[in-house]
PDB file of N, CA and C in Angstrom:
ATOM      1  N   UNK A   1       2.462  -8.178  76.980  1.00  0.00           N
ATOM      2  CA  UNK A   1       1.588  -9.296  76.669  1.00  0.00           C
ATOM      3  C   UNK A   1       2.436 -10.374  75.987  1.00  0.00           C
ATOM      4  N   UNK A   2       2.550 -11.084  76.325  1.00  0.00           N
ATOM      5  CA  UNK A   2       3.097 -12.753  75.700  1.00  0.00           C
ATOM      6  C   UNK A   2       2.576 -12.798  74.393  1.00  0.00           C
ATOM      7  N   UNK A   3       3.962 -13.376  73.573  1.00  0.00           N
ATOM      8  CA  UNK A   3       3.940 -13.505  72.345  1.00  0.00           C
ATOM      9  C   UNK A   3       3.696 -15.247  72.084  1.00  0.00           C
ATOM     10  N   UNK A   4       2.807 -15.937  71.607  1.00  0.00           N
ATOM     11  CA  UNK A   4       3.098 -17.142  71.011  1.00  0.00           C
ATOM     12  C   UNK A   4       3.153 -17.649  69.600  1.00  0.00           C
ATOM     13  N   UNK A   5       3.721 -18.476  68.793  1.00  0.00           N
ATOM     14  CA  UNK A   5       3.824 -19.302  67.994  1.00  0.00           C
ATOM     15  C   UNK A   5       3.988 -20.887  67.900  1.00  0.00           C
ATOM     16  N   UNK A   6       3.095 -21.123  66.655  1.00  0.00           N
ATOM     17  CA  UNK A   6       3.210 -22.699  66.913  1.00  0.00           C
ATOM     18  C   UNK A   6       2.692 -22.804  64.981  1.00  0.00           C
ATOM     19  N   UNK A   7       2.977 -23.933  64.763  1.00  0.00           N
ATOM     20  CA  UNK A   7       3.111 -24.424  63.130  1.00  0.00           C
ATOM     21  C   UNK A   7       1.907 -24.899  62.695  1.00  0.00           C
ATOM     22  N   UNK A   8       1.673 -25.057  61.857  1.00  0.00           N
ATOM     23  CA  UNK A   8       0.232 -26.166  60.774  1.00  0.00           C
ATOM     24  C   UNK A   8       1.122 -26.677  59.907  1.00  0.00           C
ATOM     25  N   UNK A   9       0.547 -26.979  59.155  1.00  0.00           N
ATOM     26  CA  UNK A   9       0.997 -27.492  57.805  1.00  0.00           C
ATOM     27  C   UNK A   9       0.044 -27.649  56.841  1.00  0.00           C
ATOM     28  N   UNK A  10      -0.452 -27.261  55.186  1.00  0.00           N
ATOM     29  CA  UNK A  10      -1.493 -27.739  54.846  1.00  0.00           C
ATOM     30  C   UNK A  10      -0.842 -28.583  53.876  1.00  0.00           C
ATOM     31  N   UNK A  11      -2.073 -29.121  53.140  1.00  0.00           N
ATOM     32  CA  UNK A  11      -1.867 -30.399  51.842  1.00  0.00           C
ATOM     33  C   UNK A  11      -1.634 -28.938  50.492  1.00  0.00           C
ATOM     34  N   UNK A  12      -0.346 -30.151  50.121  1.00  0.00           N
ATOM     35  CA  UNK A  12       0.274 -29.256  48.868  1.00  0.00           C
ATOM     36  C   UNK A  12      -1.165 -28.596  47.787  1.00  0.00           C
ATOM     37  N   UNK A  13      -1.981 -29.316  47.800  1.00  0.00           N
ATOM     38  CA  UNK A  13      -2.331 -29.490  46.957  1.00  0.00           C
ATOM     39  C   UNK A  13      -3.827 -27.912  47.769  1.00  0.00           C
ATOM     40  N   UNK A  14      -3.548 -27.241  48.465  1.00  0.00           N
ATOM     41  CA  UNK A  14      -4.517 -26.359  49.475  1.00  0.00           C
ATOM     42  C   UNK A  14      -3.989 -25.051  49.497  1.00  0.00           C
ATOM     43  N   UNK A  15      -2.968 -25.542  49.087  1.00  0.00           N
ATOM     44  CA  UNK A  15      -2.113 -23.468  49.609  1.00  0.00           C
ATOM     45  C   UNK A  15      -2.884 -22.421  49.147  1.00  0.00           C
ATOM     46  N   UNK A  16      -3.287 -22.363  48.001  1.00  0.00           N
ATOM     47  CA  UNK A  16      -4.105 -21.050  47.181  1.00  0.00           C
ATOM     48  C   UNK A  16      -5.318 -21.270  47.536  1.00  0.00           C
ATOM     49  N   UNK A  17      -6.243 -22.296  48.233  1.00  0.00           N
ATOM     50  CA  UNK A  17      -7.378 -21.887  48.533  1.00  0.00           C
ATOM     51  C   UNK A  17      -7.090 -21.829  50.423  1.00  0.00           C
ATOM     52  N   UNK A  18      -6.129 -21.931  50.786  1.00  0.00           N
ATOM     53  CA  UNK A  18      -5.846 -21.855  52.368  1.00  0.00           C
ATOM     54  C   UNK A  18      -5.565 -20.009  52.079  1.00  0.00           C
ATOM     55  N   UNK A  19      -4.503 -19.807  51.548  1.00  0.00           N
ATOM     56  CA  UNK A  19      -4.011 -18.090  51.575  1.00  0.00           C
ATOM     57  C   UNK A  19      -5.601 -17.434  50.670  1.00  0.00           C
ATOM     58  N   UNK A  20      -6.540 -18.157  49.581  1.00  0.00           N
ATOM     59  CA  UNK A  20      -7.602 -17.335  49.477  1.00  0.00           C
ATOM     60  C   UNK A  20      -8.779 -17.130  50.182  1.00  0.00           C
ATOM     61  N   UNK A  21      -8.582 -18.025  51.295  1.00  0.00           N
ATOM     62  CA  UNK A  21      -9.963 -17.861  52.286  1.00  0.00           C
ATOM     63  C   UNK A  21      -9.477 -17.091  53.510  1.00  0.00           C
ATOM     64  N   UNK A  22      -8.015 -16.957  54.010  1.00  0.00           N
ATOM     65  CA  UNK A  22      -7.220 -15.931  54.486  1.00  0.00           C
ATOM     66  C   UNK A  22      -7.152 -14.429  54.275  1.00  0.00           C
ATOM     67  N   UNK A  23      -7.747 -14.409  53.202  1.00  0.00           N
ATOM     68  CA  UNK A  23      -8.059 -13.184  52.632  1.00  0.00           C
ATOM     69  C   UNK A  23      -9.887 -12.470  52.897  1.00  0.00           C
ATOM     70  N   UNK A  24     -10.174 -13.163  53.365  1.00  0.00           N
ATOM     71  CA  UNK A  24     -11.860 -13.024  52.961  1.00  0.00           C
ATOM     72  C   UNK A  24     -12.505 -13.322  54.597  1.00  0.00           C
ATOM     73  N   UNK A  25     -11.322 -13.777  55.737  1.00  0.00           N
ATOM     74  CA  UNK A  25     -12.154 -14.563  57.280  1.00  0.00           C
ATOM     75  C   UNK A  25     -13.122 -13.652  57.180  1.00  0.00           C
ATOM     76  N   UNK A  26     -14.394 -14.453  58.033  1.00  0.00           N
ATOM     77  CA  UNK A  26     -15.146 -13.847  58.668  1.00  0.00           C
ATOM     78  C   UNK A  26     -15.467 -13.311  59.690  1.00  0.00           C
ATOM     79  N   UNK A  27     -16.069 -11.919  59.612  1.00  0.00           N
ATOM     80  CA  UNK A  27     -15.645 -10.686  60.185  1.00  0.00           C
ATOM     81  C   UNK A  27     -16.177 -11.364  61.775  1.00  0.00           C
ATOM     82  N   UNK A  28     -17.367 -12.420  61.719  1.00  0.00           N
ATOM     83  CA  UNK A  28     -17.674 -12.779  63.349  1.00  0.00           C
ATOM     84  C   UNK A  28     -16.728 -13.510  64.156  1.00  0.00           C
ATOM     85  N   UNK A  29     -15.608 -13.869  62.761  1.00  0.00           N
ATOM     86  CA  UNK A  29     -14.549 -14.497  63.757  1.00  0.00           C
ATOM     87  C   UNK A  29     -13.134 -13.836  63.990  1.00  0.00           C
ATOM     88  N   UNK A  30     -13.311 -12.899  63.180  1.00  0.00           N
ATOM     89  CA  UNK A  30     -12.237 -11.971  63.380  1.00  0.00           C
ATOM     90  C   UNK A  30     -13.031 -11.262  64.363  1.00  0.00           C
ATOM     91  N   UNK A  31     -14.299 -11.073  65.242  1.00  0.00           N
ATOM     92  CA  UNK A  31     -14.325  -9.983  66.583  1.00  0.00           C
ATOM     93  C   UNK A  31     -14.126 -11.244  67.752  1.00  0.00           C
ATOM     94  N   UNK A  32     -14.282 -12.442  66.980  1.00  0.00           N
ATOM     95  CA  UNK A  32     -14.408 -13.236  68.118  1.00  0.00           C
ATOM     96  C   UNK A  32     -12.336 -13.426  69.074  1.00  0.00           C
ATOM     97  N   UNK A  33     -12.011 -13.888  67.586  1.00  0.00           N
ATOM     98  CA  UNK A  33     -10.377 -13.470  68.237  1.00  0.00           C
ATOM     99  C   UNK A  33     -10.480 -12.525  68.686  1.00  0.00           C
ATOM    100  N   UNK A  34     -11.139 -11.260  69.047  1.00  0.00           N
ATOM    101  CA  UNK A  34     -10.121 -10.092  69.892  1.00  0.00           C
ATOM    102  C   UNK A  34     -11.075 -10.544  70.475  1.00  0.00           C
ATOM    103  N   UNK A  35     -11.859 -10.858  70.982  1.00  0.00           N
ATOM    104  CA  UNK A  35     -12.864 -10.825  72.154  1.00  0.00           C
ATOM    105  C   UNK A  35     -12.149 -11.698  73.014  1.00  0.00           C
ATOM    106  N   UNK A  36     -11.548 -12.765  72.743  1.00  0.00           N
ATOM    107  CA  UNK A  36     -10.761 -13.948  73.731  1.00  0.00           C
ATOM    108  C   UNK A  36      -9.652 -12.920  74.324  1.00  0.00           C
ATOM    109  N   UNK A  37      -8.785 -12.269  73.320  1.00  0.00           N
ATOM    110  CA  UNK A  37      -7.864 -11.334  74.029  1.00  0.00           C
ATOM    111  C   UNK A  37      -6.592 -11.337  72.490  1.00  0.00           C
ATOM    112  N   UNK A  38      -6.890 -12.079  71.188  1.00  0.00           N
ATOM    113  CA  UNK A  38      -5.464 -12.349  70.615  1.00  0.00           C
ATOM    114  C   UNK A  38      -5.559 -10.935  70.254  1.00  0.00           C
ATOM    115  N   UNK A  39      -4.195 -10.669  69.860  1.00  0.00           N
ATOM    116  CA  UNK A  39      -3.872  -9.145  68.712  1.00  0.00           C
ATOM    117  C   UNK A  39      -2.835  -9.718  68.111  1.00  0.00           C
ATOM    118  N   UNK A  40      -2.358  -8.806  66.977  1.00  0.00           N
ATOM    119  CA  UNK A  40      -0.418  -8.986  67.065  1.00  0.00           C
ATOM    120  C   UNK A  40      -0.523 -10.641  66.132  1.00  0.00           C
ATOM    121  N   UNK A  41      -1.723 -10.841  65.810  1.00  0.00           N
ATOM    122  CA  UNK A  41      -1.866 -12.302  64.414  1.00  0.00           C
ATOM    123  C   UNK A  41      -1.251 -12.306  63.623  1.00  0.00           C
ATOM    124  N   UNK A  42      -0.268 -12.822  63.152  1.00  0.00           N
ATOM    125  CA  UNK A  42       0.184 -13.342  62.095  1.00  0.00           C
ATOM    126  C   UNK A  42       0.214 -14.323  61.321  1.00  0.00           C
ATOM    127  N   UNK A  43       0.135 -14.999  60.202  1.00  0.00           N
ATOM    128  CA  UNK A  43       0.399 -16.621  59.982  1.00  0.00           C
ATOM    129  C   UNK A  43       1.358 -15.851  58.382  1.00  0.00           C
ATOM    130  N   UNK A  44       2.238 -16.788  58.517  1.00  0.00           N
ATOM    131  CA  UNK A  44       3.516 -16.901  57.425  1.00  0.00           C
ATOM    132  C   UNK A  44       3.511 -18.439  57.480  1.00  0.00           C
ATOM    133  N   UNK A  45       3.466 -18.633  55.613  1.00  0.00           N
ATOM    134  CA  UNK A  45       3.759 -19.437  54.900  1.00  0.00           C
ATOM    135  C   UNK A  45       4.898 -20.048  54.419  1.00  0.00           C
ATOM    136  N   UNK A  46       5.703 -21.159  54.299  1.00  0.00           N
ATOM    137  CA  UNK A  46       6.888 -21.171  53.132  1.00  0.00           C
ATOM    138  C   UNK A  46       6.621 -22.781  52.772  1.00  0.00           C
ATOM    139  N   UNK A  47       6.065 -22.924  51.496  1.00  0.00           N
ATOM    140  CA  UNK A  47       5.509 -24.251  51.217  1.00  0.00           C
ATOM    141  C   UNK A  47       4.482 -24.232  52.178  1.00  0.00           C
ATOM    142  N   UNK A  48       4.279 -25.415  52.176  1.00  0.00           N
ATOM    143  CA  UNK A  48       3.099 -26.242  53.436  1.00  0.00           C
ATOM    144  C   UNK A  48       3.084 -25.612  54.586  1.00  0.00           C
ATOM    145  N   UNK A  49       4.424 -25.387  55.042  1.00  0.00           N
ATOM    146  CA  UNK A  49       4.761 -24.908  56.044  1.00  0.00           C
ATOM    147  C   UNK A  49       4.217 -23.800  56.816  1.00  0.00           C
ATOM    148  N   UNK A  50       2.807 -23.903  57.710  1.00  0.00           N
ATOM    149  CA  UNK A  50       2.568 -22.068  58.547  1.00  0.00           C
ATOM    150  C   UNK A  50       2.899 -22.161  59.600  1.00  0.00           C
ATOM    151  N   UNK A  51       3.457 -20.802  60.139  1.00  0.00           N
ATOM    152  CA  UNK A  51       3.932 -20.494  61.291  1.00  0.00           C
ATOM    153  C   UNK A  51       3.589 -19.076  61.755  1.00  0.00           C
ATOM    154  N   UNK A  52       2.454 -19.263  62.949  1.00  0.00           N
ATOM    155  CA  UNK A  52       1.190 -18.293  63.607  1.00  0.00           C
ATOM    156  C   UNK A  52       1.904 -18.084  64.485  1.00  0.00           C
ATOM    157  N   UNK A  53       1.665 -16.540  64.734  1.00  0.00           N
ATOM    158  CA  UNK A  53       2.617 -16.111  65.650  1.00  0.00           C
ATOM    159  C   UNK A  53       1.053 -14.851  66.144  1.00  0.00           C
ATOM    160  N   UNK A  54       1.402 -15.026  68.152  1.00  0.00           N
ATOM    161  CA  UNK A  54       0.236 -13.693  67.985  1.00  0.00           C
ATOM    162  C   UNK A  54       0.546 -13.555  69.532  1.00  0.00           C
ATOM    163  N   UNK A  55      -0.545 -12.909  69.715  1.00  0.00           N
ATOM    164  CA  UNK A  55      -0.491 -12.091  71.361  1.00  0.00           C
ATOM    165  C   UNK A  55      -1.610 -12.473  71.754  1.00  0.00           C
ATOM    166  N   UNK A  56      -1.188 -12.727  73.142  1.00  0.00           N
ATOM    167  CA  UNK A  56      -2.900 -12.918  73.941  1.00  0.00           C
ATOM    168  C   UNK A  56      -2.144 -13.507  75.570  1.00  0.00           C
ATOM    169  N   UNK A  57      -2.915 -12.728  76.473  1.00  0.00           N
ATOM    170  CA  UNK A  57      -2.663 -12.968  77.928  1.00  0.00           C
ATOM    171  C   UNK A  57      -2.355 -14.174  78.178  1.00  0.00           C
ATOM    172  N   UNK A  58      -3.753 -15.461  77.585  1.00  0.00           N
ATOM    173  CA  UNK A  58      -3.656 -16.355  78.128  1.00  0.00           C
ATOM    174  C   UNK A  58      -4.048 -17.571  77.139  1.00  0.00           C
ATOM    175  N   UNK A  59      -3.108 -17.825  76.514  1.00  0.00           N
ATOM    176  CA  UNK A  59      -3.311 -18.447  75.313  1.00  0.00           C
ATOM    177  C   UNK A  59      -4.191 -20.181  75.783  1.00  0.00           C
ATOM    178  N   UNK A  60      -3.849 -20.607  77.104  1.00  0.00           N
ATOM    179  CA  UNK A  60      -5.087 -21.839  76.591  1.00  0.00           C
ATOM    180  C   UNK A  60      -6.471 -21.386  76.601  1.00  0.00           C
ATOM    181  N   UNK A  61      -6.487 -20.373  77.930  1.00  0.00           N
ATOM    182  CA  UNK A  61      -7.546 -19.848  78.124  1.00  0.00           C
ATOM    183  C   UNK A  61      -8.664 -19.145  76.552  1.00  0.00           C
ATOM    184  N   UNK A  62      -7.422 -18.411  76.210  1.00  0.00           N
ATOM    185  CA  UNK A  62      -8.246 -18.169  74.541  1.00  0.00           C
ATOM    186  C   UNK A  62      -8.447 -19.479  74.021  1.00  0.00           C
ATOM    187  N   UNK A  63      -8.042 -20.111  73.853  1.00  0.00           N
ATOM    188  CA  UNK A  63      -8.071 -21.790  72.817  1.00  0.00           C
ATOM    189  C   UNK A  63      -9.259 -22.232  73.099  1.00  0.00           C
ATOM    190  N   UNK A  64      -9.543 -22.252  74.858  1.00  0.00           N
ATOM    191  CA  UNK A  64     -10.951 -22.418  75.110  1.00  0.00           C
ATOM    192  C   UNK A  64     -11.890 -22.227  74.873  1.00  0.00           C
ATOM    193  N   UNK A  65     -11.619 -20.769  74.870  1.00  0.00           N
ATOM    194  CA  UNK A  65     -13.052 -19.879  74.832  1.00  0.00           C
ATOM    195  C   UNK A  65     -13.507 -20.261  73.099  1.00  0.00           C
ATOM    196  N   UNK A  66     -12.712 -20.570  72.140  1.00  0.00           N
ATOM    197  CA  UNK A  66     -12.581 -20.209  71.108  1.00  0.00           C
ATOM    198  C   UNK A  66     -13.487 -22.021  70.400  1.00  0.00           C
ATOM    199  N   UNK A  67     -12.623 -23.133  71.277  1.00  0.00           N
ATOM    200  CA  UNK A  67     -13.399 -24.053  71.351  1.00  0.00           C
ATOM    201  C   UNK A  67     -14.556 -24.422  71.149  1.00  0.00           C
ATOM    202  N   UNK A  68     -15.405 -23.596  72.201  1.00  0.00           N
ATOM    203  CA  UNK A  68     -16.664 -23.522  72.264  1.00  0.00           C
ATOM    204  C   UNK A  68     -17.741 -22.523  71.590  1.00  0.00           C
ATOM    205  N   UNK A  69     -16.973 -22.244  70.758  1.00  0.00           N
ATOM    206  CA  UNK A  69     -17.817 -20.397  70.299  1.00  0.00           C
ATOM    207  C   UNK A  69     -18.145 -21.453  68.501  1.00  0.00           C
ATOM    208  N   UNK A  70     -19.753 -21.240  68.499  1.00  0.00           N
ATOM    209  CA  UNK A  70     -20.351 -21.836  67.173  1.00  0.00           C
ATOM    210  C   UNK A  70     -19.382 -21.085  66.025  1.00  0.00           C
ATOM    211  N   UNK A  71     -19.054 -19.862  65.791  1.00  0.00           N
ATOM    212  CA  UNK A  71     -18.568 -19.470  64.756  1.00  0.00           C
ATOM    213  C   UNK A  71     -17.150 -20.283  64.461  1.00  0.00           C
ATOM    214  N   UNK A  72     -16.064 -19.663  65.693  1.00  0.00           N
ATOM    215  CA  UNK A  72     -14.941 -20.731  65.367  1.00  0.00           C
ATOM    216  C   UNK A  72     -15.215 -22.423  64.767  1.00  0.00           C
ATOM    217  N   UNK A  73     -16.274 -22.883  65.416  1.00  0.00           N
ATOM    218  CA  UNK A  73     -16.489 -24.252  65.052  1.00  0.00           C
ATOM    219  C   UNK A  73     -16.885 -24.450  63.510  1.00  0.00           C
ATOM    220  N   UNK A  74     -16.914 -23.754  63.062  1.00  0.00           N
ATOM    221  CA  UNK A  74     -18.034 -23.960  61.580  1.00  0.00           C
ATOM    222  C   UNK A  74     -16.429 -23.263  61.190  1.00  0.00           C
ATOM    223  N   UNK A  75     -15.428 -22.356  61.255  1.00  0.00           N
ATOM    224  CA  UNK A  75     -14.540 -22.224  60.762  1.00  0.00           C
ATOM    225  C   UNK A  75     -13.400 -23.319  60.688  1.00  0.00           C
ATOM    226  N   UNK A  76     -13.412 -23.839  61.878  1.00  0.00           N
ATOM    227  CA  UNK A  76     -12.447 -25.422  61.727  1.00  0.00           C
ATOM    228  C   UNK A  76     -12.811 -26.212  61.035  1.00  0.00           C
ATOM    229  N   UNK A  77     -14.216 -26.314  61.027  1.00  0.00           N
ATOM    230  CA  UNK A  77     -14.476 -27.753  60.216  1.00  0.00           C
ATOM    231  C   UNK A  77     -14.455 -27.427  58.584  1.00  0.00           C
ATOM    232  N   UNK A  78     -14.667 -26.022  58.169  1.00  0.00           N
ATOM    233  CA  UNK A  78     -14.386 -25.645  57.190  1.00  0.00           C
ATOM    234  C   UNK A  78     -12.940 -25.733  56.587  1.00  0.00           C
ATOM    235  N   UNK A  79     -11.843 -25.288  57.303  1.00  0.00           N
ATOM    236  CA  UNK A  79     -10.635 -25.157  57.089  1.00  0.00           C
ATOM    237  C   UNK A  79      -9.864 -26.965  57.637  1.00  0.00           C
ATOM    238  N   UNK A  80     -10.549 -27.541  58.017  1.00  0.00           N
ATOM    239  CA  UNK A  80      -9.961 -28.475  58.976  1.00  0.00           C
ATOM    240  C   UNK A  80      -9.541 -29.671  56.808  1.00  0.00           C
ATOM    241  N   UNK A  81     -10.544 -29.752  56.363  1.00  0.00           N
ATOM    242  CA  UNK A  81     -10.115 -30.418  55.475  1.00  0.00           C
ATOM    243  C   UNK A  81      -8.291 -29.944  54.253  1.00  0.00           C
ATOM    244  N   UNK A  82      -8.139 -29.002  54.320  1.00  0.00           N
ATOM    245  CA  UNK A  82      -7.253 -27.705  54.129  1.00  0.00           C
ATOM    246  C   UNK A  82      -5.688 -28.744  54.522  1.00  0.00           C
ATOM    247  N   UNK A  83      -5.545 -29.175  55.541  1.00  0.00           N
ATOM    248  CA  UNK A  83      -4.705 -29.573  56.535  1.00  0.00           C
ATOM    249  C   UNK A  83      -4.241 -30.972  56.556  1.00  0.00           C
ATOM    250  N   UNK A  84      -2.755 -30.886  56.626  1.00  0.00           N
ATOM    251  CA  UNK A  84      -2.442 -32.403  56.857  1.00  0.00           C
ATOM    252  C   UNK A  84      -1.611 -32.906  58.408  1.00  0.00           C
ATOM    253  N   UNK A  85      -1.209 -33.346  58.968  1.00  0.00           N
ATOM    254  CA  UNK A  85      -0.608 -33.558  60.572  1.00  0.00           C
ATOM    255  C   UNK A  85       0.304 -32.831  60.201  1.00  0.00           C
ATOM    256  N   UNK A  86       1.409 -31.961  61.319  1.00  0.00           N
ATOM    257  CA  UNK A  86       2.666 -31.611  61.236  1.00  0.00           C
ATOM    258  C   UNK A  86       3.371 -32.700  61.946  1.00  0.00           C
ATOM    259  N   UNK A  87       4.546 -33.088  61.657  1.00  0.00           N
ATOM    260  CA  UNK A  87       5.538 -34.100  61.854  1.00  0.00           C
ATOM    261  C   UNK A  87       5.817 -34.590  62.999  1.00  0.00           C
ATOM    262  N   UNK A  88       6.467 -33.081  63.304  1.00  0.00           N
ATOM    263  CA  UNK A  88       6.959 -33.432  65.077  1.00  0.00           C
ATOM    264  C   UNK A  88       5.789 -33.356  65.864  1.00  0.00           C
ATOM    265  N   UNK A  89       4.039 -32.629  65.659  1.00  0.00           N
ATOM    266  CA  UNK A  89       3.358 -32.749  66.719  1.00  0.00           C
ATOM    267  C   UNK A  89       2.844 -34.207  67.907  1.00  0.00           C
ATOM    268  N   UNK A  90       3.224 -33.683  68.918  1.00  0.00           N
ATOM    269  CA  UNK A  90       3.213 -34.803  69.958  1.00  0.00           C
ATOM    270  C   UNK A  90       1.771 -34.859  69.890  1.00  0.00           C
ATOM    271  N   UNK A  91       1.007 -36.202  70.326  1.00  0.00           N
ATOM    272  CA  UNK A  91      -0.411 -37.035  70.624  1.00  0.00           C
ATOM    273  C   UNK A  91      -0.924 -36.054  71.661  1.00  0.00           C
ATOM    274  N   UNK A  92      -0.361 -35.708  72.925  1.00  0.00           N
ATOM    275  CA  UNK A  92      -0.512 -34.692  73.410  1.00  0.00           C
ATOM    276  C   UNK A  92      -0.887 -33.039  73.779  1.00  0.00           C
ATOM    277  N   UNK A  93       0.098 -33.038  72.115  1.00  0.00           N
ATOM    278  CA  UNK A  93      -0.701 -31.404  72.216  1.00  0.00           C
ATOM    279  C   UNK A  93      -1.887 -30.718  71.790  1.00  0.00           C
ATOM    280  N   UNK A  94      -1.900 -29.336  71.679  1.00  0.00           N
ATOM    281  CA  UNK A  94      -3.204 -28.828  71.150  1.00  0.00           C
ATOM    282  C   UNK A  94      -2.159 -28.225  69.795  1.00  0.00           C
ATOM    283  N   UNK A  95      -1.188 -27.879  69.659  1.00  0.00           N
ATOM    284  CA  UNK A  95      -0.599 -27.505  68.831  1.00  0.00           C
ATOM    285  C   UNK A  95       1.035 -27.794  68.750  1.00  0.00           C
ATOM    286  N   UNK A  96       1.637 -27.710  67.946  1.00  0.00           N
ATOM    287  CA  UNK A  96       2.906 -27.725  67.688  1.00  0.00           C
ATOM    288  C   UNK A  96       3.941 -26.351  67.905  1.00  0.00           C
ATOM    289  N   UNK A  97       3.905 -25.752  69.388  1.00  0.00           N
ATOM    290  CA  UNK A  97       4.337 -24.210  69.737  1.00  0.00           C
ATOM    291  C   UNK A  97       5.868 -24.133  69.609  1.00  0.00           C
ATOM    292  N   UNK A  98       6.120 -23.665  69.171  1.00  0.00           N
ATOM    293  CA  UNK A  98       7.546 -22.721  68.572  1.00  0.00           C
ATOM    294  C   UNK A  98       7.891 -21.869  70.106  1.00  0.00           C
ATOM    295  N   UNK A  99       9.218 -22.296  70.636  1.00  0.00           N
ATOM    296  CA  UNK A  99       9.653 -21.817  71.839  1.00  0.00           C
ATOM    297  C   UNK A  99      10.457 -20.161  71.307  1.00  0.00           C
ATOM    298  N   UNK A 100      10.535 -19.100  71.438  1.00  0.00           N
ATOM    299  CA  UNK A 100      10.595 -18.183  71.267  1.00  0.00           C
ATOM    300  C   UNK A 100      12.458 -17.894  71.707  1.00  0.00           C
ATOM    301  N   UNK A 101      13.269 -17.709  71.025  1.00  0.00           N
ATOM    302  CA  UNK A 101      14.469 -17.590  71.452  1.00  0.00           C
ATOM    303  C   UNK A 101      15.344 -16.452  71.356  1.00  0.00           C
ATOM    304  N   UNK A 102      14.732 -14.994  70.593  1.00  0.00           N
ATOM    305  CA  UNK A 102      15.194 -14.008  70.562  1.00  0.00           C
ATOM    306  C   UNK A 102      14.092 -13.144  70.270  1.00  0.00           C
ATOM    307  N   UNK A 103      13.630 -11.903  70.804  1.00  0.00           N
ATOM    308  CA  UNK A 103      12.529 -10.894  70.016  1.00  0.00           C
ATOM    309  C   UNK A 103      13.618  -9.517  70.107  1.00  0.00           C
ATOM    310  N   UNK A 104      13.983  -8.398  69.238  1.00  0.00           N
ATOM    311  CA  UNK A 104      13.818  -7.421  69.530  1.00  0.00           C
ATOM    312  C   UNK A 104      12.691  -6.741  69.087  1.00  0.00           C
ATOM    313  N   UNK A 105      11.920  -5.613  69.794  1.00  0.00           N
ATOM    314  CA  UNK A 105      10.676  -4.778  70.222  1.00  0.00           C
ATOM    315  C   UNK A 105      11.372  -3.725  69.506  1.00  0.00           C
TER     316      UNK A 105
END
């Protein structure tokens, strides 16, 4: 299964309530990620700096599904204030994805 990663960034001033609501997701959106297909979630911090790393067949296809699902939505707009632009993200994307250049398994 394909591994992806891609970055956020939050406002300095968010980290301890971004890593304390990280602690607590809700459980309808934690079945809703495996229901799209992710596993293998990660998000790592250093400063502002996150970098989500996870598994899933078909990652726009999940993005989609995930789009449209009321729970995710009430979780973005919740977390969406949390967040400031990342630098390099292009006008274009849906995210800022991290090209993968070595894994050992």
């Amino acid at each position: 299964m394909p591994r992806y990663a891609y970055k956020l960034r939050i406002k300095e001033d968010a980290i301890e309530e971004y890593e304390r609501e990280h602690k607590r997701v809700w459980p309808e959106l934690l079945a809703k990620l495996k229901k799209v297909g992710i596993s293998d979630y990660s998000i790592f911090r250093r400063g502002q700096d996150l970098t989500l790393v996870l598994r899933v067949d078909d990652f726009d296809k999940a993005c989609d599904e995930l789009d449209r699902d009321p729970v995710n939505q009430r979780w973005q707009v919740f977390m969406s204030r949390l967040f400031e632009p990342v630098p390099d993200k292009q006008p274009d994307e849906r995210f800022s994805m991290l090209k993968e250049v070595f894994y050992l398994e």
